[in-house]
N, C-alpha and C. Protein backbone atom coordinates (compact mmCIF):
# COMPACT_ATOMS: atom_id res chain seq x y z
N UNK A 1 -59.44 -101.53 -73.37
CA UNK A 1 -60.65 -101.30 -74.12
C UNK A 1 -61.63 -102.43 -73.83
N UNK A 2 -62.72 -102.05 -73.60
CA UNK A 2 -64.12 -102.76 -72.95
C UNK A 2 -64.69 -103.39 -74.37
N UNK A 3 -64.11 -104.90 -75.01
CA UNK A 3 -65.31 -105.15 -76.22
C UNK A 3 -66.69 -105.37 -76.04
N UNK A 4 -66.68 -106.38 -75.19
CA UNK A 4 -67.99 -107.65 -74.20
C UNK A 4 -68.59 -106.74 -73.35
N UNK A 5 -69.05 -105.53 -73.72
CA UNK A 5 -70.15 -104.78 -72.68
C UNK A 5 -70.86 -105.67 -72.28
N UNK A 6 -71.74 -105.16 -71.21
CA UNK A 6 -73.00 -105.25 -70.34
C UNK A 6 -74.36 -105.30 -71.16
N UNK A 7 -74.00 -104.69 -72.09
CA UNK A 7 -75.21 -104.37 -72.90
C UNK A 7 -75.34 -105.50 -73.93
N UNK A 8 -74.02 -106.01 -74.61
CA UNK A 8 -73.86 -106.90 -75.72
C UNK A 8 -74.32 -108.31 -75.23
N UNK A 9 -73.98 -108.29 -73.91
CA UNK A 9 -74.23 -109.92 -73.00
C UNK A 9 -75.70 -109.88 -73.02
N UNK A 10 -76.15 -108.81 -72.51
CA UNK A 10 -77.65 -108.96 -72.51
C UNK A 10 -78.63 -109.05 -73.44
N UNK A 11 -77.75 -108.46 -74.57
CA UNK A 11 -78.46 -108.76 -75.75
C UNK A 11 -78.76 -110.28 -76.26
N UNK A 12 -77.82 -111.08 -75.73
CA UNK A 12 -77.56 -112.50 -75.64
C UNK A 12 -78.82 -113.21 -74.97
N UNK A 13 -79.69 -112.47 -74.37
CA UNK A 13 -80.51 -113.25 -73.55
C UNK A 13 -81.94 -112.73 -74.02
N UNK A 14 -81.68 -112.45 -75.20
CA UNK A 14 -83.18 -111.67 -75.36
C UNK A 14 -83.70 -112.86 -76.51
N UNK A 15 -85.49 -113.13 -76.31
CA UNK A 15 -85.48 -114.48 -77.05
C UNK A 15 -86.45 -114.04 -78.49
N UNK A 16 -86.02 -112.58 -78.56
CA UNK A 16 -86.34 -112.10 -79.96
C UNK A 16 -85.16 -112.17 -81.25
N UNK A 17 -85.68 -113.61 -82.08
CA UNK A 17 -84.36 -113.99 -82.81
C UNK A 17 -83.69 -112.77 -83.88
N UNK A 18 -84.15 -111.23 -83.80
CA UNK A 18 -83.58 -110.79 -84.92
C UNK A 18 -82.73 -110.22 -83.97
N UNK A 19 -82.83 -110.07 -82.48
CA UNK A 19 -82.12 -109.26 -82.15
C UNK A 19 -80.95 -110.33 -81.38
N UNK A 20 -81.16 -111.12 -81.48
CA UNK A 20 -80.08 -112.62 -81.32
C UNK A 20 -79.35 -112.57 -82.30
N UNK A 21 -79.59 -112.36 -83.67
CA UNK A 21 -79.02 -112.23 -84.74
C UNK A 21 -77.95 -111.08 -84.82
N UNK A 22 -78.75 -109.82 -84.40
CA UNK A 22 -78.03 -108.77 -84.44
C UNK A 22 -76.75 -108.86 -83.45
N UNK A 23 -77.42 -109.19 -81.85
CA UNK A 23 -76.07 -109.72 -80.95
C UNK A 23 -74.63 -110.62 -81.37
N UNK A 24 -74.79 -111.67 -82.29
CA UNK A 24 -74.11 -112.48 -82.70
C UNK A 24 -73.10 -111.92 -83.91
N UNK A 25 -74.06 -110.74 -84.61
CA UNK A 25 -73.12 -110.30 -85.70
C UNK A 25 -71.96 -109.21 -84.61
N UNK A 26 -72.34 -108.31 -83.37
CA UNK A 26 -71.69 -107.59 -82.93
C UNK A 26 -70.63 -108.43 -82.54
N UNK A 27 -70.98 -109.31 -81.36
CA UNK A 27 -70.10 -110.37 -80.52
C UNK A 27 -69.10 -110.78 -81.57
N UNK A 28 -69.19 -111.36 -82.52
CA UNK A 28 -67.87 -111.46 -83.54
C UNK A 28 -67.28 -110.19 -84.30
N UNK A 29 -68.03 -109.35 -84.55
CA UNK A 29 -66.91 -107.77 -84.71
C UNK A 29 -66.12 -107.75 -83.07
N UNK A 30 -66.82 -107.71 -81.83
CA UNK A 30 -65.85 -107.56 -80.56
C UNK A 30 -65.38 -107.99 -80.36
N UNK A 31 -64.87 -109.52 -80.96
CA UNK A 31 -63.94 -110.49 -81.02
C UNK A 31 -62.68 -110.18 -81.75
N UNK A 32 -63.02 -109.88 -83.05
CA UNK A 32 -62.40 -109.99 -83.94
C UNK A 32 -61.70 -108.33 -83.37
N UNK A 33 -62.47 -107.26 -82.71
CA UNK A 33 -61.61 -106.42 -82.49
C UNK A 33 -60.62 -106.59 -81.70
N UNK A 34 -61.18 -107.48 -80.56
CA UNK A 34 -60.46 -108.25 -79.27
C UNK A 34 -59.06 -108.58 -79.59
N UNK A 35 -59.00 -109.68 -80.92
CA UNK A 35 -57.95 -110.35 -81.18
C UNK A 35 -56.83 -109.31 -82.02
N UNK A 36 -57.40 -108.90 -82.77
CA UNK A 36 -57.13 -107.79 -83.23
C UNK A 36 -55.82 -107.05 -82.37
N UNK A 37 -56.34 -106.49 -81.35
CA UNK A 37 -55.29 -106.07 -80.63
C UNK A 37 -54.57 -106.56 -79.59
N UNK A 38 -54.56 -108.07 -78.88
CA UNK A 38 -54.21 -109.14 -78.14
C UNK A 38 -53.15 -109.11 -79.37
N UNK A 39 -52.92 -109.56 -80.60
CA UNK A 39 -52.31 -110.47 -80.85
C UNK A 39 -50.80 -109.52 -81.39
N UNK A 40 -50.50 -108.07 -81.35
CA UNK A 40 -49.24 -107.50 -81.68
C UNK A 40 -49.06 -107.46 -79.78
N UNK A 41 -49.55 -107.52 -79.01
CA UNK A 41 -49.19 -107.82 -77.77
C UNK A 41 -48.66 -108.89 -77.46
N UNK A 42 -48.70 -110.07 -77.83
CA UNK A 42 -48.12 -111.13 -77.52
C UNK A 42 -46.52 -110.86 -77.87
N UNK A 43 -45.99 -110.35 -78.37
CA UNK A 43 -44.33 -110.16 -78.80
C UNK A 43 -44.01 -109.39 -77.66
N UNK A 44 -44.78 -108.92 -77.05
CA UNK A 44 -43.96 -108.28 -75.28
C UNK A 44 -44.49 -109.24 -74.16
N UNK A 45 -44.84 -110.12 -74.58
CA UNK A 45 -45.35 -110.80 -73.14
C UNK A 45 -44.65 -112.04 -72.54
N UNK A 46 -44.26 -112.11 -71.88
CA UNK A 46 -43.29 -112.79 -71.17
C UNK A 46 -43.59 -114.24 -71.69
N UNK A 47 -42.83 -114.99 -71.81
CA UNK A 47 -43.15 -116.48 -72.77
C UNK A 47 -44.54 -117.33 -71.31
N UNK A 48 -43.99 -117.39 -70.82
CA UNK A 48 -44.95 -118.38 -70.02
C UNK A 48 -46.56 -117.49 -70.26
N UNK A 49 -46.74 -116.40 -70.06
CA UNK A 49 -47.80 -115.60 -70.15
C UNK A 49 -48.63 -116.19 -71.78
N UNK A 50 -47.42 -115.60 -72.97
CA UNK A 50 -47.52 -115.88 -74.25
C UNK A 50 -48.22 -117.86 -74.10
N UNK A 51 -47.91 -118.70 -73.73
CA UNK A 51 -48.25 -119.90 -73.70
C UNK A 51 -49.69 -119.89 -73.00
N UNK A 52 -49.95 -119.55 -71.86
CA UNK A 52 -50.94 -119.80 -71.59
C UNK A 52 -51.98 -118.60 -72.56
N UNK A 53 -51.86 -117.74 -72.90
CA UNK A 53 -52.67 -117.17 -73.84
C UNK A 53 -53.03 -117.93 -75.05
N UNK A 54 -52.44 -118.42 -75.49
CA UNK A 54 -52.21 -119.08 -76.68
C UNK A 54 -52.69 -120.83 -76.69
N UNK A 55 -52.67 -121.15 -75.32
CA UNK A 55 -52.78 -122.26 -74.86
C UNK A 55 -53.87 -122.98 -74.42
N UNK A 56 -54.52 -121.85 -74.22
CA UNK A 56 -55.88 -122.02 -73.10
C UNK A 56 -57.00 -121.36 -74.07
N UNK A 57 -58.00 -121.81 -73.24
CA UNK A 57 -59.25 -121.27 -73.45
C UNK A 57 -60.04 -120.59 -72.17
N UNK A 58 -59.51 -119.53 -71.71
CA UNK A 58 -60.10 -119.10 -69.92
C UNK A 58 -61.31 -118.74 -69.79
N UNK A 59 -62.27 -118.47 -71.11
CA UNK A 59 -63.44 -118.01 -70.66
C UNK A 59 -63.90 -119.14 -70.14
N UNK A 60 -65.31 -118.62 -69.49
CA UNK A 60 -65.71 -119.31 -68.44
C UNK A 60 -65.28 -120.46 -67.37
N UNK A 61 -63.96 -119.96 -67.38
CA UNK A 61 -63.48 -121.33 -66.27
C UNK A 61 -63.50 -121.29 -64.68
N UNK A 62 -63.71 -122.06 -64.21
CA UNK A 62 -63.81 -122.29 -62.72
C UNK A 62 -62.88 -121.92 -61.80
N UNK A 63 -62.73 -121.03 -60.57
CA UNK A 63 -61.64 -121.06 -60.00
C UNK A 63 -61.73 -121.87 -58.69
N UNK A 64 -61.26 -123.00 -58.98
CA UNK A 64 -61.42 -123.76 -58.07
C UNK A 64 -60.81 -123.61 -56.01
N UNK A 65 -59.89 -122.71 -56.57
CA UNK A 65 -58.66 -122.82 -55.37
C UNK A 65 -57.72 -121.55 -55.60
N UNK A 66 -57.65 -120.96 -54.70
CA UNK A 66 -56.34 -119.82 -54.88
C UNK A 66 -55.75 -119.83 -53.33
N UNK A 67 -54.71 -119.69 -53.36
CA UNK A 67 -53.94 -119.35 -52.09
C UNK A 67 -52.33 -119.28 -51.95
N UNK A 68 -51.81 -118.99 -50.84
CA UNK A 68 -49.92 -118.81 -51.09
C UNK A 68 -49.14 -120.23 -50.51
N UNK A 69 -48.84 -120.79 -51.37
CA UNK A 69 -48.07 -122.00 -50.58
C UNK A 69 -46.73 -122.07 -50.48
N UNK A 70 -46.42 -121.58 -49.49
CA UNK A 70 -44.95 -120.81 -48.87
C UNK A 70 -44.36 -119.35 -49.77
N UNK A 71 -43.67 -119.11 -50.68
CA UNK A 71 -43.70 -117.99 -51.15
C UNK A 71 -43.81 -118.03 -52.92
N UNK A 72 -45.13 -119.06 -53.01
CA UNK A 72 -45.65 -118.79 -54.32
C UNK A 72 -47.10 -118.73 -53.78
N UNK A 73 -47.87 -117.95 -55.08
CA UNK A 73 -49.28 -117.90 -55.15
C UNK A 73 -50.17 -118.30 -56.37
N UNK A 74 -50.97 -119.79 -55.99
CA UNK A 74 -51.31 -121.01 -56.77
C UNK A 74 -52.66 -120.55 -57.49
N UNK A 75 -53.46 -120.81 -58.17
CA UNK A 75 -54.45 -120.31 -58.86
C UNK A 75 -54.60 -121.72 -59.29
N UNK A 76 -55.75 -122.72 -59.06
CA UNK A 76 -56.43 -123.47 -59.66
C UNK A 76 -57.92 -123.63 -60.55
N UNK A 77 -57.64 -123.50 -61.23
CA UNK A 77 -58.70 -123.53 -62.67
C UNK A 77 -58.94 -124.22 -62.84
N UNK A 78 -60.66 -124.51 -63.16
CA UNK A 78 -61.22 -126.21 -64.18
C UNK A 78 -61.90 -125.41 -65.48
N UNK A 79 -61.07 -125.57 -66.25
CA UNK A 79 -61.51 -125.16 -67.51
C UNK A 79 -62.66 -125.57 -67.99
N UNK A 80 -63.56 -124.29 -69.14
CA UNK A 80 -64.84 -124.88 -69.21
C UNK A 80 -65.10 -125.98 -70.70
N UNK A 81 -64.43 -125.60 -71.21
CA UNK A 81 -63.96 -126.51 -72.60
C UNK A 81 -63.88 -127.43 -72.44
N UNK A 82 -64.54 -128.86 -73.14
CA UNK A 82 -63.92 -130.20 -72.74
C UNK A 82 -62.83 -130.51 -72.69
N UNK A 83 -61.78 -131.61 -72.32
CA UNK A 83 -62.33 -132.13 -71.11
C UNK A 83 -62.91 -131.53 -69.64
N UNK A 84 -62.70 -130.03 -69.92
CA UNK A 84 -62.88 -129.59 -68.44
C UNK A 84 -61.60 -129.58 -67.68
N UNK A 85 -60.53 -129.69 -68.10
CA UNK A 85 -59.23 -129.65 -67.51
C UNK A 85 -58.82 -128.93 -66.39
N UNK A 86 -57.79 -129.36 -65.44
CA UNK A 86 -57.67 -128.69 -64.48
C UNK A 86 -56.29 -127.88 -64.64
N UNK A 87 -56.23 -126.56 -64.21
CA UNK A 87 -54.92 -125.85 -64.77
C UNK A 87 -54.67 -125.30 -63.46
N UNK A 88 -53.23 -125.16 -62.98
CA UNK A 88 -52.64 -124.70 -61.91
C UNK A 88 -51.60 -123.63 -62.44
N UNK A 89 -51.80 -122.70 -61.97
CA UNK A 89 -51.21 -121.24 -62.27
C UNK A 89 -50.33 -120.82 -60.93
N UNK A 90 -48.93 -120.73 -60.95
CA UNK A 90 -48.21 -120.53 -60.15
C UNK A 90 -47.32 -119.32 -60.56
């Protein structure tokens, strides 16, 4: 299920504050629906999965690096949250 439309983001950029207002009240109903159903999912999700869900903050993070180094495949992240952390996903 699609919460974070195309339409809701853009509403984000409009510099008419009632409709900034209005965006902000949706964006936390699509959150709250978001989590909503993420979180009876976490009891099937494989523990390492469950940790980094739980662990992280992935929006907006950087992918710094991806590739196979012998027969794993590495995923490097700079998280956008302070410190900006660097996360390696193997």
């Amino acid at each position: 299920m699609k919460y974070f439309t195309r339409e809701l983001i853009e509403m984000g950029r409009s510099r008419d504050p009632a409709t900034l207002n209005r965006q902000e009240e949706l964006w936390d109903a699509a959150c709250e629906r978001y989590f909503d159903q993420l979180h009876p999912l976490k009891g099937e999700m494989p523990s390492g999965l469950r940790r980094l869900v739980e662990g992280y903050y992935l929006h907006d993070a950087v992918v710094r690096g991806m590739g196979q180094q012998g027969t794993t495949f590495v995923i490097h992240l700079q998280l956008d949250a302070p410190p900006q952390s660097l996360l390696t996903l193997t």
